[in-house]
Protein backbone atom coordinates (compact mmCIF):
# COMPACT_ATOMS: atom_id res chain seq x y z
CA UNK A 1 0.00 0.00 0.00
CA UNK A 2 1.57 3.37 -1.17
CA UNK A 3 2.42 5.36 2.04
CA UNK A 4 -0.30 8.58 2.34
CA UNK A 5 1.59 12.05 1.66
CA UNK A 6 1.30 14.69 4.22
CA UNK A 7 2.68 17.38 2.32
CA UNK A 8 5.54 17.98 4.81
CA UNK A 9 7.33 20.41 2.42
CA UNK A 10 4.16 22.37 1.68
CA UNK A 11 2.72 24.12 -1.51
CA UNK A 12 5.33 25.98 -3.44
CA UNK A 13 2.07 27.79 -5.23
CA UNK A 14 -0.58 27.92 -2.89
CA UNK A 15 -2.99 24.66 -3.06
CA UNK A 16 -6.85 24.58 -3.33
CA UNK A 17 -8.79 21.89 -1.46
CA UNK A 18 -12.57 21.49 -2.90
CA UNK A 19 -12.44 25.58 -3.66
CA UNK A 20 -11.00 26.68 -0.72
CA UNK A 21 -7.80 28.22 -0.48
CA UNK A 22 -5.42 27.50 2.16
CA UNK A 23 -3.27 30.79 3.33
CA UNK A 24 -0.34 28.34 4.86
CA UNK A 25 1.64 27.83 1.83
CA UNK A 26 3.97 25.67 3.27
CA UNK A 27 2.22 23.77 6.20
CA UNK A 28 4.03 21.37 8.31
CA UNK A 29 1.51 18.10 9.39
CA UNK A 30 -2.21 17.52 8.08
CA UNK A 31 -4.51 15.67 9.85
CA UNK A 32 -7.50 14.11 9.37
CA UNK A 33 -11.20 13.70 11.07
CA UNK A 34 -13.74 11.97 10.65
CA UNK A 35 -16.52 10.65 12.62
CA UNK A 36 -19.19 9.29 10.39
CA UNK A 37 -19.41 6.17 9.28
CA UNK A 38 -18.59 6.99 5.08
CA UNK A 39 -14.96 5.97 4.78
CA UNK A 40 -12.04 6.38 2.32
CA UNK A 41 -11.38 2.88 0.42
CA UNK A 42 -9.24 1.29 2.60
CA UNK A 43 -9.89 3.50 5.86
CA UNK A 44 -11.43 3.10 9.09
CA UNK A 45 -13.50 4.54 11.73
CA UNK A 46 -11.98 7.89 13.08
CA UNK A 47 -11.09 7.21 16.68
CA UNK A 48 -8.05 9.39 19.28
CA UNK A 49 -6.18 6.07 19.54
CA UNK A 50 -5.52 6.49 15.42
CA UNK A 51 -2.53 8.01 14.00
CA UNK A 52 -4.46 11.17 12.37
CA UNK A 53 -3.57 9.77 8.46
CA UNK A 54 -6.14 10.39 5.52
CA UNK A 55 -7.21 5.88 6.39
CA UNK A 56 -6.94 6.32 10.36
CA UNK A 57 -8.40 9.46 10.90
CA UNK A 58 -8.97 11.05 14.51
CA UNK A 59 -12.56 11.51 15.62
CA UNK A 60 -13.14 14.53 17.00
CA UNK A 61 -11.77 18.44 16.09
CA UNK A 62 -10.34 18.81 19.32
CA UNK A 63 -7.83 16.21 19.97
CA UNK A 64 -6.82 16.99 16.56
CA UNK A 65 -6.24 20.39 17.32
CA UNK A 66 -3.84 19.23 20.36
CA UNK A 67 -1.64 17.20 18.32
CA UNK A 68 -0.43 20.22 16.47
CA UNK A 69 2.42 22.19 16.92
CA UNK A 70 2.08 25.89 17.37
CA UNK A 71 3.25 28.39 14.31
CA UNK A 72 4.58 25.24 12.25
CA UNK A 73 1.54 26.01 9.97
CA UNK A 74 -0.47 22.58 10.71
CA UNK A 75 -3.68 21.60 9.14
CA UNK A 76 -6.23 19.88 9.98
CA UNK A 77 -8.71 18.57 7.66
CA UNK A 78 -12.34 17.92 8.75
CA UNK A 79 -13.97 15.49 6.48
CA UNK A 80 -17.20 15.18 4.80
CA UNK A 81 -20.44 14.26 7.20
CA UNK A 82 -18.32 14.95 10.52
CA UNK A 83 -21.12 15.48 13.04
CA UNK A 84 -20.69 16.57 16.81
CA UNK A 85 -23.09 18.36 19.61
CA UNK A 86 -21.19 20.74 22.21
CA UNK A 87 -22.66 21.13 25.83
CA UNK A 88 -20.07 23.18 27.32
CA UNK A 89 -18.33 26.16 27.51
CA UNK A 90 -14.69 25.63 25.54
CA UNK A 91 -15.58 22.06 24.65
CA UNK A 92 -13.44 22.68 21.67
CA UNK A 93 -10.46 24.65 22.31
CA UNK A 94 -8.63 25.98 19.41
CA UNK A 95 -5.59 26.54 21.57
CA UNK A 96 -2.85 25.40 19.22
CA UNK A 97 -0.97 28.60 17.43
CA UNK A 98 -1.19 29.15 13.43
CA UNK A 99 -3.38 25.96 13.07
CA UNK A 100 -5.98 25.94 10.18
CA UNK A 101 -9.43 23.69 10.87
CA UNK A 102 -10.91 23.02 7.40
CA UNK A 103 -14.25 21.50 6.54
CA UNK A 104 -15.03 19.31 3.43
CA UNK A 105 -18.03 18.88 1.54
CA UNK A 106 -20.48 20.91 0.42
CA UNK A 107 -24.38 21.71 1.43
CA UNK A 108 -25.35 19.47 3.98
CA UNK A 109 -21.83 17.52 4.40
CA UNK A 110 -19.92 20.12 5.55
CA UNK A 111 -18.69 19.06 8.69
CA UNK A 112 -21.59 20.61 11.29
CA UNK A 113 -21.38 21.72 15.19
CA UNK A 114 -24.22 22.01 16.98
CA UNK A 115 -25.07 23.48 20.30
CA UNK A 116 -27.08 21.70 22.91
CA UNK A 117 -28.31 21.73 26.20
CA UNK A 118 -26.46 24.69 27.42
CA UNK A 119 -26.60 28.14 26.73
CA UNK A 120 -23.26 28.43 27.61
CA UNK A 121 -21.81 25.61 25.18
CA UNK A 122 -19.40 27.12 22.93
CA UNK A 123 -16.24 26.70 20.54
CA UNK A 124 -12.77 28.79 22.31
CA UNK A 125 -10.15 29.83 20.15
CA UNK A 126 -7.29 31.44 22.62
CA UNK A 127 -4.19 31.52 20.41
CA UNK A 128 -2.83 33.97 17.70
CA UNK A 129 -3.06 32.93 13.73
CA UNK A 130 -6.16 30.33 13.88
CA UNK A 131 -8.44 29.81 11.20
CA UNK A 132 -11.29 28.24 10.77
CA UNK A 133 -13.30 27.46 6.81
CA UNK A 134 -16.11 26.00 5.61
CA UNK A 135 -17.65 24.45 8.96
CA UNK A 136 -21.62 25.05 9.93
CA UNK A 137 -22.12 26.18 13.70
CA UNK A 138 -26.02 25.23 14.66
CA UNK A 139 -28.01 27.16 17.75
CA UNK A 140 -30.37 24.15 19.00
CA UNK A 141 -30.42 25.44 22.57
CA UNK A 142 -31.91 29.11 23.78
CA UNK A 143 -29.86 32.21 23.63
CA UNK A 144 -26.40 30.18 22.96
CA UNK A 145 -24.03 33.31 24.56
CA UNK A 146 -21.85 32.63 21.53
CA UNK A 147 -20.67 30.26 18.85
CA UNK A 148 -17.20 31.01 18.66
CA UNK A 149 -15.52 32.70 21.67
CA UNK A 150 -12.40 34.85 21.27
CA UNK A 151 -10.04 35.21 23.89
CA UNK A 152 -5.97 36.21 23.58
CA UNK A 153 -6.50 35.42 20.17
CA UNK A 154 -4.78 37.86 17.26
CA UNK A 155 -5.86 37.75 13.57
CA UNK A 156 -8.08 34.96 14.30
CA UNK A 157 -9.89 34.33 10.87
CA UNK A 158 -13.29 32.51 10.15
CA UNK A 159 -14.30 32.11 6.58
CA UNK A 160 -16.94 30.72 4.26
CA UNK A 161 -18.95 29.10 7.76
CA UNK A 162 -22.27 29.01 7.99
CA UNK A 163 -24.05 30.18 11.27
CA UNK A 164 -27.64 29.13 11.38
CA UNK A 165 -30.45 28.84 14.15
CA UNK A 166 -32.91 26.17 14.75
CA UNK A 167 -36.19 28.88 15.75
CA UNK A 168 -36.15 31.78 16.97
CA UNK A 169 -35.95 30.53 20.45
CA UNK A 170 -32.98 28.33 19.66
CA UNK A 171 -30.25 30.63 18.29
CA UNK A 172 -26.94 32.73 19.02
CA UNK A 173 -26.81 35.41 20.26
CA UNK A 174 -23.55 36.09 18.72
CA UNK A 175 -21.59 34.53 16.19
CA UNK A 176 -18.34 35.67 17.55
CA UNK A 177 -17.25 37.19 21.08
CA UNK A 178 -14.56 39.13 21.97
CA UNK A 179 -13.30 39.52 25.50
CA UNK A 180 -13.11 42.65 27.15
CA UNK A 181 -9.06 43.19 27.01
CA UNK A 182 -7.89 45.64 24.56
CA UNK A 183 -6.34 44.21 21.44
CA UNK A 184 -6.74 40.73 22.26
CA UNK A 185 -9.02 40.30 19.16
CA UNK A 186 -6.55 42.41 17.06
CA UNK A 187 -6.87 40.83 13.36
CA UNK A 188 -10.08 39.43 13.45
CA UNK A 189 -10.71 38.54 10.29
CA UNK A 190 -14.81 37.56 9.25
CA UNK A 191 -15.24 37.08 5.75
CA UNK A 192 -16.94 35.28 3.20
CA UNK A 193 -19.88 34.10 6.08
CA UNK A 194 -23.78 33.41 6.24
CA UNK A 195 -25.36 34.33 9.31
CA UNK A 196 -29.15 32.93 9.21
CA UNK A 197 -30.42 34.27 12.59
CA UNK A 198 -33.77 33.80 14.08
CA UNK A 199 -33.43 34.58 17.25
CA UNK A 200 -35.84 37.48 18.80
CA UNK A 201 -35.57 36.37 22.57
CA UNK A 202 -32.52 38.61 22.96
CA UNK A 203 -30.40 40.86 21.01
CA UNK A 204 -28.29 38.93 18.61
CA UNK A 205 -25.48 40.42 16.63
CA UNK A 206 -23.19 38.76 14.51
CA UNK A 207 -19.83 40.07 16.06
CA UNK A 208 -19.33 41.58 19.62
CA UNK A 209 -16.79 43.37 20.53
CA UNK A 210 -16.12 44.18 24.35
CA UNK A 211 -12.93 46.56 23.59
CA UNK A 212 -11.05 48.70 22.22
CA UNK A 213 -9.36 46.47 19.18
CA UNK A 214 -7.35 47.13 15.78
CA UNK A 215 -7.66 45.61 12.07
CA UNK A 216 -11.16 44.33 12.49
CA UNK A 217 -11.74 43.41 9.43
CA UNK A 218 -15.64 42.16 8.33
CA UNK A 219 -16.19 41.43 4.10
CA UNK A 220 -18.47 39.94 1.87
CA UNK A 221 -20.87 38.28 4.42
CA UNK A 222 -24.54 37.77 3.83
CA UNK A 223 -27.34 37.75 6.99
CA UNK A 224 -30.56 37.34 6.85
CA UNK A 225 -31.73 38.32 10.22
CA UNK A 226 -35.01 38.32 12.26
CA UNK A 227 -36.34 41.84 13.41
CA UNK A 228 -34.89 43.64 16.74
CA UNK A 229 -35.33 46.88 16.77
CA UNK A 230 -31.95 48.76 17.50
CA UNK A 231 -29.94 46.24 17.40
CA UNK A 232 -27.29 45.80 14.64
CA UNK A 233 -26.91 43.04 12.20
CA UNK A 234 -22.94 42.77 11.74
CA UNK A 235 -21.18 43.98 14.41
CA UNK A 236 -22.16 45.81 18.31
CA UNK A 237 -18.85 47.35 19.66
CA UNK A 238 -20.97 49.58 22.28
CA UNK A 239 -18.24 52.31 23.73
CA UNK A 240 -15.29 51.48 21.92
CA UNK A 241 -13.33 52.71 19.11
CA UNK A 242 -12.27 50.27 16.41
CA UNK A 243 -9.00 51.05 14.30
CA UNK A 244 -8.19 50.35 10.83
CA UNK A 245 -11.72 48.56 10.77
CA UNK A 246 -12.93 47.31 7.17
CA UNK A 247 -16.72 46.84 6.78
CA UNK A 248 -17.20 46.26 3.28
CA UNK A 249 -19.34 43.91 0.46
CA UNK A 250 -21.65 42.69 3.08
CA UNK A 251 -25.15 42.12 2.62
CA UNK A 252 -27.91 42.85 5.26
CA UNK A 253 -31.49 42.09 5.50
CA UNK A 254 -33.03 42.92 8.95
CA UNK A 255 -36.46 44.42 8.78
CA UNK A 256 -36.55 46.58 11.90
CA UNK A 257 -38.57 49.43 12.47
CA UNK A 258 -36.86 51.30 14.46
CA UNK A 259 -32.87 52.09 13.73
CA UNK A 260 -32.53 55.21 15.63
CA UNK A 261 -30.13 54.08 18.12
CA UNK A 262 -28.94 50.89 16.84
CA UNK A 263 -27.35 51.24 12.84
CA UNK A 264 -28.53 48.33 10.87
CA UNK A 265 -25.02 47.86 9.99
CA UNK A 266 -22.91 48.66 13.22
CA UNK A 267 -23.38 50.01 16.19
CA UNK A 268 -21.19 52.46 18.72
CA UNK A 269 -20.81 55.46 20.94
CA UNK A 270 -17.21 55.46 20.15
CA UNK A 271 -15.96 58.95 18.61
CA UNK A 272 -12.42 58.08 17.39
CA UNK A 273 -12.83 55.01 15.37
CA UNK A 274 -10.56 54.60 11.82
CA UNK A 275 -11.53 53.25 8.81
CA UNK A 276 -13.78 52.48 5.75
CA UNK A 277 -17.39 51.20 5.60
CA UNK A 278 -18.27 51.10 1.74
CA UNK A 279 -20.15 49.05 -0.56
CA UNK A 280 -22.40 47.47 1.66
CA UNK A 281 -26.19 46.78 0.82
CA UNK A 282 -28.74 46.90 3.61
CA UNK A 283 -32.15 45.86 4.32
CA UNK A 284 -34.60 47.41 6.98
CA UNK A 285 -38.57 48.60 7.20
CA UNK A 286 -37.48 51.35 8.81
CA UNK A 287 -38.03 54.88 6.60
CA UNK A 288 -37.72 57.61 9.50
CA UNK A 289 -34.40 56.28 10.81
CA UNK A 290 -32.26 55.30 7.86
CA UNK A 291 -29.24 54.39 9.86
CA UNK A 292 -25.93 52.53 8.66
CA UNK A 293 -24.12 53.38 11.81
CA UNK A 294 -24.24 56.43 13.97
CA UNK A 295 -22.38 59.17 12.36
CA UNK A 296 -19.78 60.19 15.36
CA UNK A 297 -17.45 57.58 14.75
CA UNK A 298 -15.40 59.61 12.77
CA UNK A 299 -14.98 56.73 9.74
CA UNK A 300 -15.19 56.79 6.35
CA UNK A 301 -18.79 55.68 4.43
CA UNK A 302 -18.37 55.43 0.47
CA UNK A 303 -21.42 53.33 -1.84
CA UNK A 304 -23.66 52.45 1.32
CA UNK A 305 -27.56 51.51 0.28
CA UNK A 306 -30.14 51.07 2.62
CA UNK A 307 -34.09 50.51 1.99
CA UNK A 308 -36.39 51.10 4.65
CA UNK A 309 -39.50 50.48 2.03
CA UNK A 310 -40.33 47.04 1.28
CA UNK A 311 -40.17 45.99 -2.67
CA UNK A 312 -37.37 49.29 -3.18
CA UNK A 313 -34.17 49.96 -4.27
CA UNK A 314 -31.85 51.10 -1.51
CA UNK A 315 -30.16 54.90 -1.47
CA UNK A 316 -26.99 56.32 -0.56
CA UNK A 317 -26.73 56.19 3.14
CA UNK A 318 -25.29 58.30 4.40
CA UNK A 319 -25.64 61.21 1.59
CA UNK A 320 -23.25 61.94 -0.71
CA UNK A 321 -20.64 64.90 0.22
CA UNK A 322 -21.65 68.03 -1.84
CA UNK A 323 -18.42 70.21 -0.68
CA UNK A 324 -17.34 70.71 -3.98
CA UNK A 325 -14.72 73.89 -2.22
């Protein structure tokens, strides 16, 4: 039997993997998971006592995840149909540094989490230079505190995930949580997501952010979200200033009535934040209020629409600068 290549001396060009691109060009170890019960020709069950190889996969993300070695650009590859419930707070810990976690599959065989029995059940990721593609995070409990919580954990990436609730008194109430130490979250880096939120027991925003942080960068997401009158769609930073923020390419439908203290985009008292909002598209019923985000922040807004009509075309929001001096 020919002897399964783990790439040890990496991807002189960048490599692809079902669409996805991999930013570690030259990764040191993959491994494998799998836990359901389609296998490879020649493969068996996943299990912890296997050796992690593409036929004796491990079974679950997290041991996986601790057989890594920080910053030597590890990978670990999350096969098609993998299936597992979370109960707990940090029942997987990404704790491993410059790891990637990527799902396989498409639709409904991308690899899926789902919350249970615990509001407080949630995935940790406490190191710098994680990332995390193509996995679907599932709210089956009420007012899950947050899918993915963010500790010490720098330019922490999630892309092309899927964040969905089971009702609307089953959900998340965030997507992603920061913690409340300054530029812990530096880097966070949310693109290329679908946030399908239901929830109307509490507020639910995709991103929270609970301090001051730098390089927050959120593109090319789409949410479809249920009503909650001021309360943002994307991202709730309440009194602090972001820096070099990017909020750009998303799309948001939230059909609130009322925006007048709550942006359908973002939300914040902060007065000193830097940055560029632009060409975002945004969804609301509400015609008085017309908010992207309040307009004290201090950052830059270029090729915002937002419709508070139904069955409309959005308009510039805010208005176009007329200084011609």
């Amino acid at each position: 039997m020919a002897r399964i290549n783990n790439f040890a001396n990496g991807f002189t060009n960048g490599v692809l993997i079902r669409g996805l691109p991999l930013s570690q060009v030259h990764p040191g170890r993959v491994f494998w998971v799998n836990n359901s019960t389609v296998l490879p020709d020649g493969g068996i069950g996943g299990s912890n006592g296997n050796d992690g190889s593409y036929l004796r996969p491990f079974s679950t993300i997290d041991y996986a995840v601790s057989k890594c070695k920080a910053s030597r650009g590890d990978i670990v590859l999350v096969m098609p149909g993998y299936a597992q419930t979370i109960t707990a707070a940090a029942e997987i810990g990404l704790d491993v540094a410059g790891v990637a976690v990527i799902g396989l599959g498409v639709g409904s065989l991308r690899p899926t989490i789902t919350y249970g029995t615990a509001a407080a059940a949630s995935v940790r990721v406490s190191v710098a230079n994680f990332s995390v593609q193509n996995i679907i995070f599932v709210a089956n409990f009420a007012d899950v505190g947050t899918a993915i919580d963010v500790t010490t954990a720098k330019d922490f990436t999630v892309e092309y995930c899927e964040f969905r609730d089971s009702s609307s008194s089953l959900n998340f109430i965030n997507a992603i949580d920061t913690n409340a130490v300054a530029n812990d979250a530096d880097g966070l880096y949310f693109c290329h997501n679908r946030v399908s939120s239901l929830g109307t027991t509490a507020a639910t925003t995709a991103i929270e952010i609970d301090e001051a942080q730098d390089r927050v960068t959120a593109n090319h997401n789409f949410l479809v979200m249920a009503v909650l009158n001021n309360t943002p769609a994307l991202i709730e930073c309440a009194t602090f200033n972001l820096t070099n923020l990017e909020v750009a390419y998303n799309i948001v439908v939230r059909p609130n009535t009322d925006t007048a203290t709550g942006g359908i985009l973002l939300e914040g008292s902060g007065e000193t934040f830097t940055g560029m909002v632009h060409h975002n598209d945004c969804k609301t019923l509400d015609v008085a209020g017309m908010l992207i985000m309040t307009l004290s922040s201090k950052l830059g807004f270029h090729e915002n629409y937002l419709s508070g009509t139904a069955d409309v075309s959005g308009i510039l929001i805010p208005a176009a600068d007329s200084d011609a001096s």
